[in-house]
Protein backbone atom coordinates (compact mmCIF):
# COMPACT_ATOMS: atom_id res chain seq x y z
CA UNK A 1 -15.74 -26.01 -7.09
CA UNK A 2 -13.37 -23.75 -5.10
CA UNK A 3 -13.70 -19.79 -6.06
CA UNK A 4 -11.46 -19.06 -8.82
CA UNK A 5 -9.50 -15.60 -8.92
CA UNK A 6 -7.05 -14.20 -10.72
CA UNK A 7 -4.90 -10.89 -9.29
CA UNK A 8 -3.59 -8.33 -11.53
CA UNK A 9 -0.91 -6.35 -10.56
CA UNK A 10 1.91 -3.84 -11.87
CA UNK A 11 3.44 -4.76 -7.96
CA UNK A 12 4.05 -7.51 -6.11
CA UNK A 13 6.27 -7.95 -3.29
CA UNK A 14 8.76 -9.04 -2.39
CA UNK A 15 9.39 -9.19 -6.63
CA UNK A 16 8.75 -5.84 -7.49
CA UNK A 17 7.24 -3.49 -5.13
CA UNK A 18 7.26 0.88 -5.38
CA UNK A 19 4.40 0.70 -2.48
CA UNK A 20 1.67 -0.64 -0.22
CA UNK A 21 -0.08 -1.77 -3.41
CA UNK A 22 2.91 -4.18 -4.35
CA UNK A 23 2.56 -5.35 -0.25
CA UNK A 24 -1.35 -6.01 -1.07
CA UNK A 25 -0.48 -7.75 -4.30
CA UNK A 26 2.01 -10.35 -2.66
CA UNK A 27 0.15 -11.10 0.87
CA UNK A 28 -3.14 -11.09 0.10
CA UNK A 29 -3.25 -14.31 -2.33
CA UNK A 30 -1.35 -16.26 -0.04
CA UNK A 31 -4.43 -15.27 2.50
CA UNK A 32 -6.98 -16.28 -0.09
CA UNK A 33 -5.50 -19.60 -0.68
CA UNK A 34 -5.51 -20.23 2.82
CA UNK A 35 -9.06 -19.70 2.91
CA UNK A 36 -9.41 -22.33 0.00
CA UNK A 37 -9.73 -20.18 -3.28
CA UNK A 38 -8.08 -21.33 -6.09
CA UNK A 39 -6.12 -17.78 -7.05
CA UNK A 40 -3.52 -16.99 -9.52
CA UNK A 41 -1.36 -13.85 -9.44
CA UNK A 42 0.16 -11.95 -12.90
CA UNK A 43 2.21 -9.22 -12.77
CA UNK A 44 5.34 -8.01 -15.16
CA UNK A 45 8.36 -9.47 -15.40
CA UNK A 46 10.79 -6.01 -14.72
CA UNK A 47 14.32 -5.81 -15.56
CA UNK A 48 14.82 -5.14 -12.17
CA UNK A 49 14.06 -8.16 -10.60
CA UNK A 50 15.91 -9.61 -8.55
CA UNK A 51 17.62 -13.01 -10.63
CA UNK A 52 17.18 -15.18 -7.41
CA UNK A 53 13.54 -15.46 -8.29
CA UNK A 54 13.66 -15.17 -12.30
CA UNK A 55 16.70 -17.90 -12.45
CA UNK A 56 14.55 -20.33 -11.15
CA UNK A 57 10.80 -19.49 -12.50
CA UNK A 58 9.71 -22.07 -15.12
CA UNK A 59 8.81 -21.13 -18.84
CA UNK A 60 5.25 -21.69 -19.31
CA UNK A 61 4.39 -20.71 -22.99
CA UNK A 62 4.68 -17.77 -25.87
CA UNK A 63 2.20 -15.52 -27.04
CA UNK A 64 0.80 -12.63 -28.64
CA UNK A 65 -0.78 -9.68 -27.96
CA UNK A 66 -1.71 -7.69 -30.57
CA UNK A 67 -2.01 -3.58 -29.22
CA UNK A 68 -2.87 -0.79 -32.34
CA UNK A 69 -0.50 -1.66 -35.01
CA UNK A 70 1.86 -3.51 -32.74
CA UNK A 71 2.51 -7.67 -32.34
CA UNK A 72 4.13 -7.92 -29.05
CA UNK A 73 5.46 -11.38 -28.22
CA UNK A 74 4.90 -12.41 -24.74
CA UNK A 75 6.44 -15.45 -22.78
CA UNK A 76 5.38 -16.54 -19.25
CA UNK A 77 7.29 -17.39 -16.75
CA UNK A 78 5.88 -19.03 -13.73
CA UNK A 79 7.70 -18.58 -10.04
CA UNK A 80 6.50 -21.56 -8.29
CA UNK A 81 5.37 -21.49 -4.44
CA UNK A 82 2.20 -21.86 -2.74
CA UNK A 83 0.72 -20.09 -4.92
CA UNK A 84 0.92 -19.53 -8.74
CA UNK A 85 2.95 -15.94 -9.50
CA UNK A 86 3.32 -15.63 -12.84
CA UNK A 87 6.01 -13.44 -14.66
CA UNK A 88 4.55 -11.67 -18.40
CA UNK A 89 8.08 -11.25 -20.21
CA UNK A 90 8.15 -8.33 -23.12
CA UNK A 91 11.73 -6.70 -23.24
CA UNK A 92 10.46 -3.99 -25.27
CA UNK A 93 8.02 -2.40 -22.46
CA UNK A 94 9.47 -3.68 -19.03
CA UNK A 95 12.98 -4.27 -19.74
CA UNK A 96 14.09 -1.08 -18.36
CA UNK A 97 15.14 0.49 -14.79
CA UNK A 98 12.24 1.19 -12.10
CA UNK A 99 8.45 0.33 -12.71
CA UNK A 100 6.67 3.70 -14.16
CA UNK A 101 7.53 7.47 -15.12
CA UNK A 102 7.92 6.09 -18.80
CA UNK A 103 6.69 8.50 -21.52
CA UNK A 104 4.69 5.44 -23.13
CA UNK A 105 3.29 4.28 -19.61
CA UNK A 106 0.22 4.61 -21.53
CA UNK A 107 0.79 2.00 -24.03
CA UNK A 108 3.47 -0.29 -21.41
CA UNK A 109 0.57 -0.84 -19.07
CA UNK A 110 -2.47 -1.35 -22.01
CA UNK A 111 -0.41 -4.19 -23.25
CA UNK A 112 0.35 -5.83 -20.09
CA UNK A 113 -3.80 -5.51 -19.05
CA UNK A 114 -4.62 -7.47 -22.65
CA UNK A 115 -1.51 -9.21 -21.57
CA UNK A 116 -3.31 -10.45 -18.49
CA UNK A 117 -6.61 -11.41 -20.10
CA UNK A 118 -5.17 -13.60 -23.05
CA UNK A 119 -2.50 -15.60 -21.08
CA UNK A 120 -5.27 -16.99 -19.36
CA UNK A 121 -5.68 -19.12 -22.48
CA UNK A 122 -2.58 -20.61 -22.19
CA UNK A 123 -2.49 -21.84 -18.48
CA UNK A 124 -5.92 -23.32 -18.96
CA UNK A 125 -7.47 -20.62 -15.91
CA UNK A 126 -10.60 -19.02 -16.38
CA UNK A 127 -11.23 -17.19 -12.96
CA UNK A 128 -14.92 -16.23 -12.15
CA UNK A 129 -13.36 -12.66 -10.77
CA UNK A 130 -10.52 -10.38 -12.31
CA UNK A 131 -9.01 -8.51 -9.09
CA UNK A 132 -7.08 -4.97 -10.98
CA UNK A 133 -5.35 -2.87 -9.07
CA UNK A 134 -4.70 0.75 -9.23
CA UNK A 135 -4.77 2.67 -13.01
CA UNK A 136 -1.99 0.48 -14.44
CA UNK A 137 -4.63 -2.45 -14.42
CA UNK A 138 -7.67 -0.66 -15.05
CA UNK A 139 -7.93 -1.12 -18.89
CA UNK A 140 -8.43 -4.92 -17.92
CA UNK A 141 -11.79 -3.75 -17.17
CA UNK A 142 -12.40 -1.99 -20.38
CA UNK A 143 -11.21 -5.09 -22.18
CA UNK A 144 -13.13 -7.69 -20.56
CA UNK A 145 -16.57 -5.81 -20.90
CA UNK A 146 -16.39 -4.09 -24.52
CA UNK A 147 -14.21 -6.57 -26.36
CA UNK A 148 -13.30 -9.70 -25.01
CA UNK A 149 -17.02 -10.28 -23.61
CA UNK A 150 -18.06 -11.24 -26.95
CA UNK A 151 -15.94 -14.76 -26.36
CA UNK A 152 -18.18 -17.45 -24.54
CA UNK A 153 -15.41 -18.79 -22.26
CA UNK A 154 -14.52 -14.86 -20.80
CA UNK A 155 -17.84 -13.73 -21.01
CA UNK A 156 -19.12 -14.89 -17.25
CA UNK A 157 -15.71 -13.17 -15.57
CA UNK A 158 -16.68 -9.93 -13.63
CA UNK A 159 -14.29 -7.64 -12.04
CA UNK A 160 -13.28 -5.86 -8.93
CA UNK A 161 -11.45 -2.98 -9.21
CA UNK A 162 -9.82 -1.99 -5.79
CA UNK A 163 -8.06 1.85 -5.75
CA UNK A 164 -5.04 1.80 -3.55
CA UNK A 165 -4.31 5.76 -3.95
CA UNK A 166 -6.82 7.96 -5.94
CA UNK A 167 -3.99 10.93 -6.82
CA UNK A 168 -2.11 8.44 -9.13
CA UNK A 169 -4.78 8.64 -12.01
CA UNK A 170 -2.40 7.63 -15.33
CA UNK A 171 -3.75 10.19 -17.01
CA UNK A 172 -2.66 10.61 -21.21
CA UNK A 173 -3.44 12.46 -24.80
CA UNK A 174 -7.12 11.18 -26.34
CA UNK A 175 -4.68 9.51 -28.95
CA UNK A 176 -4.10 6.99 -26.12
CA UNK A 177 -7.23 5.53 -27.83
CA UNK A 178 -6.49 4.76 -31.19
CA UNK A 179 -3.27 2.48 -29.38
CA UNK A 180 -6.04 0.82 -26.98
CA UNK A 181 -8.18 -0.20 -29.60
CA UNK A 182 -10.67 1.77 -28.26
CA UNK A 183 -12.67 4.52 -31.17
CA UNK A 184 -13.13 8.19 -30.13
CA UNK A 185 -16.39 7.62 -28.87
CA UNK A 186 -14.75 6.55 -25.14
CA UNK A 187 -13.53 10.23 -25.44
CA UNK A 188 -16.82 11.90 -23.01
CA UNK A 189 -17.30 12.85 -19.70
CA UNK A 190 -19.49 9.41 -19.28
CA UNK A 191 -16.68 7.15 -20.37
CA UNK A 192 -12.71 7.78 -20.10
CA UNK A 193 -12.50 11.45 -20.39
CA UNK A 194 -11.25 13.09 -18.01
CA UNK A 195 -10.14 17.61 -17.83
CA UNK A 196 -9.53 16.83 -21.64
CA UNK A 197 -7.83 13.91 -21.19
CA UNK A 198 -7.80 10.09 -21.31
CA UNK A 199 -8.13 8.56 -17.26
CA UNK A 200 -7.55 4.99 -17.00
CA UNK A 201 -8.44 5.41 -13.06
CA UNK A 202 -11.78 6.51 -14.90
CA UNK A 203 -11.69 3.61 -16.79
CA UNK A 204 -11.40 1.27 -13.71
CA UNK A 205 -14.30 2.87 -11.57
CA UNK A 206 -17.00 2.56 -14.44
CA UNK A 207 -16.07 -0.67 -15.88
CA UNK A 208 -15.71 -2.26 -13.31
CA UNK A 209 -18.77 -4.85 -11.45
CA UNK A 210 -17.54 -3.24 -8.20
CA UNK A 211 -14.86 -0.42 -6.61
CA UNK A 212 -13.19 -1.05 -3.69
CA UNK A 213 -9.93 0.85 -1.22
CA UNK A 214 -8.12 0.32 1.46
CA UNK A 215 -10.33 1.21 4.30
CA UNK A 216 -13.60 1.77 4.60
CA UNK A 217 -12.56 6.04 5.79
CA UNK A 218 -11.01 6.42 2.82
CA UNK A 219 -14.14 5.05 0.76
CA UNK A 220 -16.19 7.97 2.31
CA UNK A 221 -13.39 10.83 1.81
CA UNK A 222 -13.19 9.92 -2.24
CA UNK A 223 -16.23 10.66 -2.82
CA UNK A 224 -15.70 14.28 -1.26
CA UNK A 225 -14.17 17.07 -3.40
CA UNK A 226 -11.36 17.17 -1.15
CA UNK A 227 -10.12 13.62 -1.53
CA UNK A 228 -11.82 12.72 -4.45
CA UNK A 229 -9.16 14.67 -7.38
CA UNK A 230 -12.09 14.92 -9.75
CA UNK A 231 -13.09 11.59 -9.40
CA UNK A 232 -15.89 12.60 -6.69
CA UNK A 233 -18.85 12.96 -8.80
CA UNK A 234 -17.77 9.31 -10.79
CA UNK A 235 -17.63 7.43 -7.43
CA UNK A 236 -20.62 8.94 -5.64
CA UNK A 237 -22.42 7.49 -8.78
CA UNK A 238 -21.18 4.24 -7.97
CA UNK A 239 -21.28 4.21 -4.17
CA UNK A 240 -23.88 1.21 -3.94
CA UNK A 241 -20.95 -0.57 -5.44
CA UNK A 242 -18.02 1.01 -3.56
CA UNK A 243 -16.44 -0.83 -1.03
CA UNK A 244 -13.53 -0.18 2.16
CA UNK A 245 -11.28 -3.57 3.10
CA UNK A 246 -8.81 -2.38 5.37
CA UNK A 247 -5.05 -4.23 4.26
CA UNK A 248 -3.71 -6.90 6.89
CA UNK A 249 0.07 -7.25 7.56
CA UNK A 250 2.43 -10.40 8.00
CA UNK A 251 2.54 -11.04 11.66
CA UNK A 252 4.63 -13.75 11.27
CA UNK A 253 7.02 -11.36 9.13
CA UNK A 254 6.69 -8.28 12.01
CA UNK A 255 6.85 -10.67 14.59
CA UNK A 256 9.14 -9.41 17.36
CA UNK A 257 9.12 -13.17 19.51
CA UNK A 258 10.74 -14.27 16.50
CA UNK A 259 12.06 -11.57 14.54
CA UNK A 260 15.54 -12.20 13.71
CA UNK A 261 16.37 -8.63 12.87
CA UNK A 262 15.75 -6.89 16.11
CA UNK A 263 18.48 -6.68 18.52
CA UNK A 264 16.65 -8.65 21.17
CA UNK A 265 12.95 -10.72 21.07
CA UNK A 266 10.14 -10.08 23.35
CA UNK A 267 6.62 -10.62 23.69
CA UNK A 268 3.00 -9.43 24.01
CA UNK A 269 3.04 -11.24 27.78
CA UNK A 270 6.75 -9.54 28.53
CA UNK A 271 7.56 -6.55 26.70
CA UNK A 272 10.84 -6.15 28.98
CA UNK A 273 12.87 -6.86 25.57
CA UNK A 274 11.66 -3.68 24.07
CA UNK A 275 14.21 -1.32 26.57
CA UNK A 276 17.44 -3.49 25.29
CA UNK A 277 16.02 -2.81 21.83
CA UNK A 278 15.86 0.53 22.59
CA UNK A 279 19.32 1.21 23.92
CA UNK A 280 20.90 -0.96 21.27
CA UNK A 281 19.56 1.59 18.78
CA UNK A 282 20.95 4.51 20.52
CA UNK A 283 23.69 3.14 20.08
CA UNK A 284 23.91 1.94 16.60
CA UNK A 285 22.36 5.56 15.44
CA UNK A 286 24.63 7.55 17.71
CA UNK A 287 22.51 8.91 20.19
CA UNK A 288 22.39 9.78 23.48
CA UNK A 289 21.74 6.50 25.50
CA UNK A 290 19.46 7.12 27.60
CA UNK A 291 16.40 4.36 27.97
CA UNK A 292 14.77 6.77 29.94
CA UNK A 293 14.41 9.70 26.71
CA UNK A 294 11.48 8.84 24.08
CA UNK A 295 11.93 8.39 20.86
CA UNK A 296 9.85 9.12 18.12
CA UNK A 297 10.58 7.96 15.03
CA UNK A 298 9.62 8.27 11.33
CA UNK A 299 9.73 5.41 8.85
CA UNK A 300 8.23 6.91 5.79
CA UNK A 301 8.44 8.12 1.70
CA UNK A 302 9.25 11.68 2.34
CA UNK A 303 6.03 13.32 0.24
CA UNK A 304 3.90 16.11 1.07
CA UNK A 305 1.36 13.54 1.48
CA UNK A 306 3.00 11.67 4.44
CA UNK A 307 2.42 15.07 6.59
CA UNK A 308 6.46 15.74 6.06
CA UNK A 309 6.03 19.75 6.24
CA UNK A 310 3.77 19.05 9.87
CA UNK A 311 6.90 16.80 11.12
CA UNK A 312 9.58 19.18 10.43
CA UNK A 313 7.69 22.85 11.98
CA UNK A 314 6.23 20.49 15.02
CA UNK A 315 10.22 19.43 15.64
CA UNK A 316 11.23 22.47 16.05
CA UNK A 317 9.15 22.93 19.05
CA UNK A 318 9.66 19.28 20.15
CA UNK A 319 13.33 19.09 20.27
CA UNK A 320 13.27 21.51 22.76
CA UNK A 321 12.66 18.95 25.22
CA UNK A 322 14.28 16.15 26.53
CA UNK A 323 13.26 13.44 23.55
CA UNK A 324 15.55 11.79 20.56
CA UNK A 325 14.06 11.63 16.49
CA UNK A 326 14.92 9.27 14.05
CA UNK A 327 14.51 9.35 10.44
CA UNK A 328 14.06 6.97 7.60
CA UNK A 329 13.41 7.16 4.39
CA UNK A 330 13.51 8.76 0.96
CA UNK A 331 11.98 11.14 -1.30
CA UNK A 332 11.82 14.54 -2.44
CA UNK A 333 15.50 16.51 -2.03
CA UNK A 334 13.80 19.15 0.22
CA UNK A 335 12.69 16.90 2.56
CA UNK A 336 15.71 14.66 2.78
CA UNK A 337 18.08 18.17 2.98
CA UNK A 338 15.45 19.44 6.28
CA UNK A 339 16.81 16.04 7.79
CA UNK A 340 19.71 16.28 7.32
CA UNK A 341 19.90 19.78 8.48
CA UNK A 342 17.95 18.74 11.81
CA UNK A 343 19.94 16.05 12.30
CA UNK A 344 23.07 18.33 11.99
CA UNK A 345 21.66 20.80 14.24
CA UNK A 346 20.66 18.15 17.24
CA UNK A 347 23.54 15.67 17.51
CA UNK A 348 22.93 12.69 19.93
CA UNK A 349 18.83 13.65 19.69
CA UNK A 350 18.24 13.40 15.83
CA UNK A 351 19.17 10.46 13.58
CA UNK A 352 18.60 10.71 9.83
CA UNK A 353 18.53 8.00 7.38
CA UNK A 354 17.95 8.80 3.98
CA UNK A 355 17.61 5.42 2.52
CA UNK A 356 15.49 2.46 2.99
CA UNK A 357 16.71 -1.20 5.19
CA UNK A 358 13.60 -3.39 5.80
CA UNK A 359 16.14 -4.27 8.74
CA UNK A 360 16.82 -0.97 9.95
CA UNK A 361 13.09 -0.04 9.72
CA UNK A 362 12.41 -3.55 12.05
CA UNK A 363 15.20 -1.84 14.31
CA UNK A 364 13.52 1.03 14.74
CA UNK A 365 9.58 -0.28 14.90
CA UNK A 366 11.29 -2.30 18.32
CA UNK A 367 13.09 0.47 19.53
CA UNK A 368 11.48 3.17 19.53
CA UNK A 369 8.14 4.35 21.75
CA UNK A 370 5.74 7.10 19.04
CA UNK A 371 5.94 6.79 15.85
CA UNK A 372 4.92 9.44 13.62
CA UNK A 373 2.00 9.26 10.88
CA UNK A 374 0.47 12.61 10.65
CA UNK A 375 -0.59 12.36 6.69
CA UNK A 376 -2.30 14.84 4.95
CA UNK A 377 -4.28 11.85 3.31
CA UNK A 378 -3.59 8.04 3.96
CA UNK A 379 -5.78 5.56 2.20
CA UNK A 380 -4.63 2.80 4.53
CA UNK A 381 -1.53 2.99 5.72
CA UNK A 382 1.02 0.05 6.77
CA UNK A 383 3.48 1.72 8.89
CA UNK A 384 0.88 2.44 12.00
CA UNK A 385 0.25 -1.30 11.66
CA UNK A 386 3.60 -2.45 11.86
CA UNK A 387 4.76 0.17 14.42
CA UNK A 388 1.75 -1.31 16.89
CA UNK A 389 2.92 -4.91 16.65
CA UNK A 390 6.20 -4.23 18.01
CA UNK A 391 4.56 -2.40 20.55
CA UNK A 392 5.31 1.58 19.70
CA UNK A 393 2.85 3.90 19.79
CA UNK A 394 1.22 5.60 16.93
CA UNK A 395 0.70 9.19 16.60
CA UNK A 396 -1.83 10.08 13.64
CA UNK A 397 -3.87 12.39 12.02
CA UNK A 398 -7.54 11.41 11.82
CA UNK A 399 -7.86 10.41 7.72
CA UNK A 400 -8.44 7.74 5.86
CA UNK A 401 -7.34 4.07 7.58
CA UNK A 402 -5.65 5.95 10.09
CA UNK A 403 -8.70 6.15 11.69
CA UNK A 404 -10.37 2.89 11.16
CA UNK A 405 -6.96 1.30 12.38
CA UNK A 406 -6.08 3.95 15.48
CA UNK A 407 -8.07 4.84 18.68
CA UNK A 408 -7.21 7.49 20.66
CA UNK A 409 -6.31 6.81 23.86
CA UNK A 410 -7.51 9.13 27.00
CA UNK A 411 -9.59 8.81 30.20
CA UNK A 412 -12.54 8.48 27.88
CA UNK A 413 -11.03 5.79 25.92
CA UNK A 414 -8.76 3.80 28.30
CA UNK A 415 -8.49 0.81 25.62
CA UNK A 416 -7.30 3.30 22.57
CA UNK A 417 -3.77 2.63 21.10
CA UNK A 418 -2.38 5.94 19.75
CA UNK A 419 -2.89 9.34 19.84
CA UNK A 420 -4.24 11.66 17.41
CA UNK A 421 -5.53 14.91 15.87
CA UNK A 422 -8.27 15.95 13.73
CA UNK A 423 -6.79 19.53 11.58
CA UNK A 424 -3.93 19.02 9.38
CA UNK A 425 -1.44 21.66 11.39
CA UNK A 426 1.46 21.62 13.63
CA UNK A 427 0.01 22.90 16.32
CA UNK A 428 -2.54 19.90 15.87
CA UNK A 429 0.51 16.84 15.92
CA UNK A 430 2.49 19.39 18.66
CA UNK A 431 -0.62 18.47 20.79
CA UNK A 432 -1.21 15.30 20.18
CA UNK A 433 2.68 14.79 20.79
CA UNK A 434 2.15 16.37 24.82
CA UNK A 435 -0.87 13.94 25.18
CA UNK A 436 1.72 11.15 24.23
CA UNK A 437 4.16 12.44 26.37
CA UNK A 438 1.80 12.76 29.58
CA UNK A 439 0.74 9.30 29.17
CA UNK A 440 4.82 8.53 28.92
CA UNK A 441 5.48 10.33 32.18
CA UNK A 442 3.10 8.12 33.66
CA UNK A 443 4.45 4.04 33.88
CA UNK A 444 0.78 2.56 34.32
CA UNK A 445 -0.77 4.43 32.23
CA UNK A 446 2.12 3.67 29.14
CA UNK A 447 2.18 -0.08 29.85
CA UNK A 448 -1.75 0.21 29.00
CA UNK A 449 -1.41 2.02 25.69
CA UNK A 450 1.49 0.02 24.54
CA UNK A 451 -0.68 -3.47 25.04
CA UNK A 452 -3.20 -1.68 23.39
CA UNK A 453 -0.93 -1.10 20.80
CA UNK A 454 0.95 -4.85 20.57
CA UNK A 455 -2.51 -6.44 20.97
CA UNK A 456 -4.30 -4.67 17.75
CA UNK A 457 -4.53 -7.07 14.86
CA UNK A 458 -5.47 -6.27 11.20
CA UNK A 459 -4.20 -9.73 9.65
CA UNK A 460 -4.46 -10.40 6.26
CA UNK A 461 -6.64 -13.65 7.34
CA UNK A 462 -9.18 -11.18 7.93
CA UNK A 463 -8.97 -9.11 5.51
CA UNK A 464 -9.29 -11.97 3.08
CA UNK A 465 -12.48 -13.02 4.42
CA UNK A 466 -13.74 -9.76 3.75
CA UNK A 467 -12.92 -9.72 -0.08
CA UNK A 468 -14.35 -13.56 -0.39
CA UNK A 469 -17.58 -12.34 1.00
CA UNK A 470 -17.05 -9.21 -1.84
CA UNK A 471 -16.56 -11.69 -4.46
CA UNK A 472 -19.06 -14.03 -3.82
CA UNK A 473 -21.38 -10.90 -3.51
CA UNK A 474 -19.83 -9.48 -6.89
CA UNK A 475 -20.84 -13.13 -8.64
CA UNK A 476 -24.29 -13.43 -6.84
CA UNK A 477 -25.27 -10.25 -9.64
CA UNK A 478 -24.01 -11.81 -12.50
């Protein structure tokens, strides 16, 4: 009998996705099936939607979930494919605009995690492993080992509870409780509590069979008082089951021999493509054209977190030379203003963006030759991935899955394919910046790093593998 799995998820792309947890959600089953497990995927069914794919899901069943004092009816809708995606329907918590910020968060996402256990009942599914994601999931774990272990057919499931960014804690009042079901004595530092409050990211780590993130950099940096936002102490506890998978991307998806929404295809053997791609993107963002000039570019959320505040001081210096900037993304006003401002200031060298095209982002992956990544903290990171299979260049600070995905590249390190820096300053990305730009100067020497680049492959094939072998390891302690 094939492994069974079931993924839990408050994202999944391309239905509903905030993130590169939503990107994790949607690829990685398709992987798994691939590699012959029999997976199922349950997320909820938003307002927001899009009606192409909940006009033609099928109605499974109805339901109940009973939460405090509340009797929330439940439907399931299934969206049918290669694999199973199923759709948890409750008007009253998800039929509303966006995904979180809600006051009762708390409560929306502690129904959809008993949600996600009982609705197994009804499509006849009892997985041997419960994959939650991130704190919106975590009560699953709770659940499954203090109340719903006491039934013989959900007894055997074990869990793995994967973080996909540690700030991002869904933290709430110690009545949160009483509305999980759960009595006051969760309400210690050995259980839930957390600086005086409830943490379902708390709740995830310790009940939970086994932990895992998003690279395996990022699994040693949480469990540092730097990275680990109070959660340090809980996951050096658990280390022996703490785990790093670094996420794949679609190369068929971010393919540019095939792409169809890049201005012209080309090829790991003949990258010659890659300078038409270029100009045509001067062009369409009103710059200079020049195929000569180097563009850098930025395809980000614009947080403090993303290294935003290095970007703008090290630009300043940058501009000064003969290179172009582009911009996209959205975020904080500040941030987007600075753009703007920049982009005002350097006409024909800066292009801002402040929105978000999956189309113009493929635009610019082709067209450009650095791309920026210099993040204060990154537990993975997707953009350095799909940046290298078009063949542009990372630049990066050293954190997280930014370094388990980039090598630097150098005299010592002739096969690297990126450049980065270690202290989170401007002068840091400034230097790693000139190193780029030396290599640039030099034609044999850029041809090298940019087949470096095009030839590095993180697919989610392989990545899969790597949580089978977690499973299986997760089920062999049972």
């Amino acid at each position: 009998m094939s492994l069974r799995v079931l993924i839990v998820a408050s994202e999944v792309s391309p239905y509903a996705k905030s993130g590169g947890l939503g990107d994790v959600a949607g690829s990685l089953p398709i992987a798994l099936k691939r590699a012959g497990v029999d997976v199922r995927v349950v997320f909820p069914k938003y307002k927001t939607i899009d009606p192409k794919y909940t006009d033609n899901a099928t109605y499974i069943d109805t339901f109940e979930v009973i939460l405090g004092w509340r009797r929330q009816v439940t439907k399931i809708y299934e969206i049918n494919g290669e694999v199973p995606f199923y759709m948890l329907e409750n008007n009253y918590y998800f039929n509303r605009d966006g995904y979180y910020g809600y006051g009762d968060d708390n409560e929306r996402f502690s129904y959809f995690s008993k949600a996600a256990i009982e609705f197994l009942d009804c499509i006849d599914f009892v997985p041997d492993i419960i994959h939650c994601n991130d704190w919106q999931t975590a009560p699953v774990c709770v659940y499954l080992k203090d109340f719903y272990g006491r039934y013989l057919t959900l007894s055997r499931i074990r869990t793995l509870f994967t973080i996909h960014n540690l700030q991002y804690q869904g933290s709430f009042g110690k009545e949160t409780l009483g509305m999980m079901d759960l009595n006051d004595g969760y309400f210690t530092s050995d259980k839930l509590e957390l600086n005086n409050m409830v943490s379902f990211m708390k709740a995830g780590l310790l009940y939970s069979d086994a932990i895992s993130t998003v690279s395996s950099t990022y699994a040693e940096e949480i469990q540092t008082p730097q990275y680990g936002y109070g959660l340090d102490g809980v996951l050096r506890c658990r280390s022996n089951v703490l785990y790093g998978i670094v996420n794949g991307i679609d190369y068929d998806a971010n393919n540019p021999k095939t792409s169809k929404k890049i201005y012209k295809n080309f090829s790991t053997e003949d990258m010659s493509g890659k300078r038409e791609n270029k100009i045509q993107l001067q062009k369409e963002l009103g710059l200079v054209q020049n195929p000569e000039v180097p563009i850098f570019s930025l395809i980000s959320r614009l947080a403090e977190q993303k290294g935003i505040d290095l970007v703008l001081e090290a630009m300043e210096q940058v501009l000064q030379r003969d290179v172009q900037f582009v911009v996209l993304g959205t975020g904080e006003g500040k941030y987007e203003g600075a753009f703007r401002n920049l982009a005002a200031r350097y006409p024909g060298k800066v292009s801002t963006n402040i929105m978000f095209s999956d189309v113009l982002a493929q635009k610019i992956y082709a067209g450009s030759d650095m791309f920026l990544m210099p993040s204060l903290f990154e537990p993975c990171g997707l953009g350095q991935l799909f940046a290298m299979s078009y063949g542009t260049v990372p630049i990066t600070r050293t954190t997280g899955g930014l370094v388990d995905t980039v090598k630097h590249y150098g005299k010592d390190n002739p096969k690297g394919n990126g450049f980065q820096f270690q202290d989170y300053v401007a002068s840091g990305l400034v230097w790693a910046i000139d190193q780029a730009l030396e290599v640039y100067a030099d034609k044999e020497k850029w041809n090298e790093v940019t087949h470096n680049a095009i030839t590095t492959h993180f697919s989610w094939d392989k990545s899969a593998q790597e949580y089978i072998d977690l499973y299986e390891k997760i089920l062999e302690r049972r």
